[in-house]
Protein backbone atom coordinates (compact mmCIF):
# COMPACT_ATOMS: atom_id res chain seq x y z
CA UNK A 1 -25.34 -6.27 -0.44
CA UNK A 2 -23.37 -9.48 -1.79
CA UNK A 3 -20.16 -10.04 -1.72
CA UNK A 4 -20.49 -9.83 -6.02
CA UNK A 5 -22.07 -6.37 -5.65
CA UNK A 6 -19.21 -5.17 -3.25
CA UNK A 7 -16.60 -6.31 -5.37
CA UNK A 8 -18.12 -4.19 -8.68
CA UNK A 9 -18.13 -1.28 -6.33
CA UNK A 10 -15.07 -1.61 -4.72
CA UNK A 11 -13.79 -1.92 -8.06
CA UNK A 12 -15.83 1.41 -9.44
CA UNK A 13 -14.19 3.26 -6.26
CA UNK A 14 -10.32 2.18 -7.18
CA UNK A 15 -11.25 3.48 -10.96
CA UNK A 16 -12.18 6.95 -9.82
CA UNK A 17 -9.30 7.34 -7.12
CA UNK A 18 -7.03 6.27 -9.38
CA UNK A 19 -8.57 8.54 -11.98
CA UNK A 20 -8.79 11.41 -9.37
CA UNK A 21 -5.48 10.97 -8.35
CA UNK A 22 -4.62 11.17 -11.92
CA UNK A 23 -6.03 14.70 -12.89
CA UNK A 24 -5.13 16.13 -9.98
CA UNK A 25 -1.68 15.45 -10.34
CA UNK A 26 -1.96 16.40 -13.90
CA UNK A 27 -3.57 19.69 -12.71
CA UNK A 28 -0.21 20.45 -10.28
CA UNK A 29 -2.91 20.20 -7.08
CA UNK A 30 -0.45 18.45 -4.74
CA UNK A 31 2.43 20.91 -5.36
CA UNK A 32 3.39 23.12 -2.49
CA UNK A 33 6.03 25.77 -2.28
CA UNK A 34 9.04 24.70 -0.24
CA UNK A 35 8.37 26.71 3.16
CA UNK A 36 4.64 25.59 3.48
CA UNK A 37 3.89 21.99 4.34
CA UNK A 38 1.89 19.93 1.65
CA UNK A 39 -1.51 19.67 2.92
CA UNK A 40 -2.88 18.51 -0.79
CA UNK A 41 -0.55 15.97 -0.68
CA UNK A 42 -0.81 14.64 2.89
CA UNK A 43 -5.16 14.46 2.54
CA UNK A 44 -4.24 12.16 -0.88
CA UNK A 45 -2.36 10.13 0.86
CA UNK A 46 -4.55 9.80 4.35
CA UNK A 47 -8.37 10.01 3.34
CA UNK A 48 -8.64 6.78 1.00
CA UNK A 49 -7.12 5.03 4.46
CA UNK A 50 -9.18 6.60 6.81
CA UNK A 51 -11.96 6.01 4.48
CA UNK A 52 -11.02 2.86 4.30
CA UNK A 53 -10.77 1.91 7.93
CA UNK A 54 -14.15 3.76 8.49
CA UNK A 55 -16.22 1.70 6.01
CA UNK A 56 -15.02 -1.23 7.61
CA UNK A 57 -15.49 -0.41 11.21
CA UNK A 58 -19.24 0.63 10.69
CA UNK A 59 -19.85 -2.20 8.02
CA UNK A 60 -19.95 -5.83 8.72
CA UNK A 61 -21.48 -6.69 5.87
CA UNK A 62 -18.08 -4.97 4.21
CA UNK A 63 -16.54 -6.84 6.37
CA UNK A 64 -17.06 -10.19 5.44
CA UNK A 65 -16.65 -9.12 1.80
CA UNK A 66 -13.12 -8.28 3.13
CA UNK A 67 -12.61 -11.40 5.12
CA UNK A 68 -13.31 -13.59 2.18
CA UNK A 69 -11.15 -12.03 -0.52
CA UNK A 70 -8.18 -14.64 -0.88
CA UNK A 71 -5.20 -13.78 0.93
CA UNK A 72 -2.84 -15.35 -1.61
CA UNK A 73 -4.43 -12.86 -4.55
CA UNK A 74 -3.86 -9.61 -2.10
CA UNK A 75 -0.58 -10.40 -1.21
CA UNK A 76 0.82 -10.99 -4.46
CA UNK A 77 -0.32 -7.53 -5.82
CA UNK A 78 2.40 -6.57 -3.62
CA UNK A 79 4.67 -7.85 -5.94
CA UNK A 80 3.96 -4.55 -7.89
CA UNK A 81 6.09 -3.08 -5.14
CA UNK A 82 9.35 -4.59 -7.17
CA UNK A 83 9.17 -1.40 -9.07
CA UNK A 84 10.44 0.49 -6.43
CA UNK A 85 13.82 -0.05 -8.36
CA UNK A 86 12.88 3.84 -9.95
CA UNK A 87 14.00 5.32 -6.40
CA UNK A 88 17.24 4.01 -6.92
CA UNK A 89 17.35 5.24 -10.41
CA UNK A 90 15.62 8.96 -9.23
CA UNK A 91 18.64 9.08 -6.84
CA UNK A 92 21.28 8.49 -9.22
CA UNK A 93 20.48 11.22 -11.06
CA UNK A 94 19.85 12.99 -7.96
CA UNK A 95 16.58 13.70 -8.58
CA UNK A 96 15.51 12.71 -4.86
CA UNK A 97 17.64 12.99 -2.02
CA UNK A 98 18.91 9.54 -0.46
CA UNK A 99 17.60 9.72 2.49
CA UNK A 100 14.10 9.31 0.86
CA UNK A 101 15.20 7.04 -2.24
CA UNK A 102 17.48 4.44 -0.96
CA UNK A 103 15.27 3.23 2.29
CA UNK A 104 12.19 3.80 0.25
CA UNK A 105 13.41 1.66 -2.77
CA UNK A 106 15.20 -0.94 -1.03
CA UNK A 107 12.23 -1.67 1.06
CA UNK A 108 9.79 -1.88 -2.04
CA UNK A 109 12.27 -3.91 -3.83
CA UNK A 110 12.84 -6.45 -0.68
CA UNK A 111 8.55 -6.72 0.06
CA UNK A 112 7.84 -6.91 -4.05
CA UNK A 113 10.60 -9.96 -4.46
CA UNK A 114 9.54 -11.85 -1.72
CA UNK A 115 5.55 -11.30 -2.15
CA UNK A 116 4.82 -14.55 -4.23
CA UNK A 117 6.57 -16.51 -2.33
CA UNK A 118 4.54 -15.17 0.64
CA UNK A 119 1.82 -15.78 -1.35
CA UNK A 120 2.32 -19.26 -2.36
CA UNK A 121 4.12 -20.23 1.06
CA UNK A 122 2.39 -18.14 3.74
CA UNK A 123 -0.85 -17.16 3.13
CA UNK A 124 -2.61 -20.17 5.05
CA UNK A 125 -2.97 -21.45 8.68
CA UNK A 126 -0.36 -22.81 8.93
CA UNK A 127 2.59 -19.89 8.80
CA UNK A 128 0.34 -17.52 10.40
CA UNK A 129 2.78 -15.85 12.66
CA UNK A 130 5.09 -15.59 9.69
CA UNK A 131 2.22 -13.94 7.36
CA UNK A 132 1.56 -11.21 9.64
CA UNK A 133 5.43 -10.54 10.36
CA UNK A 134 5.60 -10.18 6.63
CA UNK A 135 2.34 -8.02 6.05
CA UNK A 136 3.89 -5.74 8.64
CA UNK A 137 6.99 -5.44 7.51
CA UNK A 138 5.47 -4.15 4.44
CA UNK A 139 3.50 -1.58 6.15
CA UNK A 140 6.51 -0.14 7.98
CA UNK A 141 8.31 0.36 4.52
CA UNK A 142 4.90 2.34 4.06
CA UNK A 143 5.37 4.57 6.38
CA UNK A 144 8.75 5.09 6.82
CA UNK A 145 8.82 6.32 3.23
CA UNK A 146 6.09 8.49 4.05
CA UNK A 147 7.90 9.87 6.98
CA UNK A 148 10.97 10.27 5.54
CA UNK A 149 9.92 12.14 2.34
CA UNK A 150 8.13 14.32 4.60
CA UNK A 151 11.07 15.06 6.34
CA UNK A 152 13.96 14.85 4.14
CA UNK A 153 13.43 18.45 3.44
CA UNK A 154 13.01 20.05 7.05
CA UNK A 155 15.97 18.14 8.00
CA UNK A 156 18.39 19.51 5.09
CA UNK A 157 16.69 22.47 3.47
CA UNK A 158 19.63 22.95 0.95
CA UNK A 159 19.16 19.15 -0.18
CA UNK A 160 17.91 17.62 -3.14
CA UNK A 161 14.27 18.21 -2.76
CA UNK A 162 11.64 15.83 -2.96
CA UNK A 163 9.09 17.69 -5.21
CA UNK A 164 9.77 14.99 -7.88
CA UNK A 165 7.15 13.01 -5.80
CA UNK A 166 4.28 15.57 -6.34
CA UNK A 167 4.43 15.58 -10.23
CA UNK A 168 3.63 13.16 -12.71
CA UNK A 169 4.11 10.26 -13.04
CA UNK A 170 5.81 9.65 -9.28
CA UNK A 171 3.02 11.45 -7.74
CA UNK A 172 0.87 8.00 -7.86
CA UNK A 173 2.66 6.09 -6.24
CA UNK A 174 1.88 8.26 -2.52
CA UNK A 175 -1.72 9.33 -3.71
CA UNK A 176 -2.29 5.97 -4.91
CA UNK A 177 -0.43 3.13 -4.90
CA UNK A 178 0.86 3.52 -1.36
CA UNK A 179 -2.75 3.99 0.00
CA UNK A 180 -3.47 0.53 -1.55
CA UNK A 181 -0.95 -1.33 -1.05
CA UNK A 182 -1.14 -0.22 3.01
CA UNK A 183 -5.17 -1.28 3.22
CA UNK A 184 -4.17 -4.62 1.18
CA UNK A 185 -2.28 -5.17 3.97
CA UNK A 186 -4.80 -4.25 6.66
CA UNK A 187 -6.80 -6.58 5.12
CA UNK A 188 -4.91 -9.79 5.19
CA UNK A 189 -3.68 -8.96 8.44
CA UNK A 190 -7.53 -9.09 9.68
CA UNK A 191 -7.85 -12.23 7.77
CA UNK A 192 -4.86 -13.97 9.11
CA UNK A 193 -6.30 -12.88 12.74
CA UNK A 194 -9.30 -14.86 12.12
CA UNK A 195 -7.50 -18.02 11.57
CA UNK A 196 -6.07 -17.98 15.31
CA UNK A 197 -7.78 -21.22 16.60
CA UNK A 198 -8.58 -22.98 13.26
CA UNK A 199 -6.97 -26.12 12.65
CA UNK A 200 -4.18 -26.56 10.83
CA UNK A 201 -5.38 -27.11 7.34
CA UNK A 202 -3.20 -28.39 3.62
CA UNK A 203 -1.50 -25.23 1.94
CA UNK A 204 -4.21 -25.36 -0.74
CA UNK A 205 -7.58 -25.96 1.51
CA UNK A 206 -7.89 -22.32 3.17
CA UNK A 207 -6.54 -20.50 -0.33
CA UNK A 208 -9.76 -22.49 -2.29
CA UNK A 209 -12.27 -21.49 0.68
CA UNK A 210 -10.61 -18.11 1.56
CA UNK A 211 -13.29 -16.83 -1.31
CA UNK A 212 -12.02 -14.77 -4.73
């Protein structure tokens, strides 16, 4: 398969997660009652990764589809994460509890602020080291928010609860957009690894032969 074909199927496949992800939120599938742990939501969240990081273990072909998207492009979707402002605002109105809004949307603020410039600066040979720092910096916000809105209720049971998070429209961003934004960062993170060794090119020379 060409790197054209996987790109029109890779793009099918985001349609009908995001679609699926769409009904069953507006079907109440990821709610869960406060004393059982939300299974529903947990699979939304994990199976598009693990699906993700399956395909491209047994796939070289997929691969090298993956290895020549541009690095520049993928990181600057993370500037999407800027919108992580609506934790802050969730919070005031105490909607969600702090310890699950304020880490979650400071974090997303901070990585979608700085993500052009990471694109435009970093993505390249040349500021490797700083790249990856960056692209994993971004994944810990990931999963920190995951792990604390997982645990914001066990640790204070009489808090503000997080079931905001399972409805519409919040309950995209974890069966969605946080998927995504976690395997565009596993991605250029495998790209930057393969420039270990190349020379050290102009800003613009590995962004225009990096592919898309």
């Amino acid at each position: 398969m060409t790197n054209a074909k996987y790109a029109k199927l890779t793009a099918r496949l985001i349609f009908v997660w995001f679609f699926f992800s769409l009904t069953a939120s507006a079907l109440h599938l990821f709610r869960a009652e406060p004393d059982q742990p939300p299974l529903a939501f947990g699979l939304a969240v994990l199976i598009p990764i693990a699906t993700f990081v399956l395909w491209s273990a047994v796939s070289q072909p997929f691969r090298q589809f993956l290895l020549s998207l541009n690095p520049s492009t993928l990181t600057i979707v993370q500037a999407w994460r800027i919108a992580g402002f609506v934790f802050l605002v969730l919070y005031t109105y105490n909607i969600l509890p702090a310890r699950l809004a304020l880490p979650a949307g400071w974090g997303d603020i901070a990585i979608g602020a700085t993500a052009p410039l990471v694109a435009l600066k970093l993505a390249n040979p040349n500021h490797r080291k700083g790249f990856i720092l960056w692209q994993l910096l971004g994944i810990t916000d990931l999963v920190s928010a995951v792990g604390l809105g997982t645990t914001a209720q066990l640790i204070n049971p009489h808090g503000i609860a997080t079931s905001a998070m399972t409805v519409l429209p919040m309950s995209l961003i974890p069966t969605f957009a946080l998927p995504l934004f976690m395997i565009l960062h596993f991605i250029s993170i495998a790209q930057a690894r393969q420039w270990q060794g190349q020379p050290h090119l102009p800003i613009a020379e590995p962004l225009q032969s990096s592919g898309l």
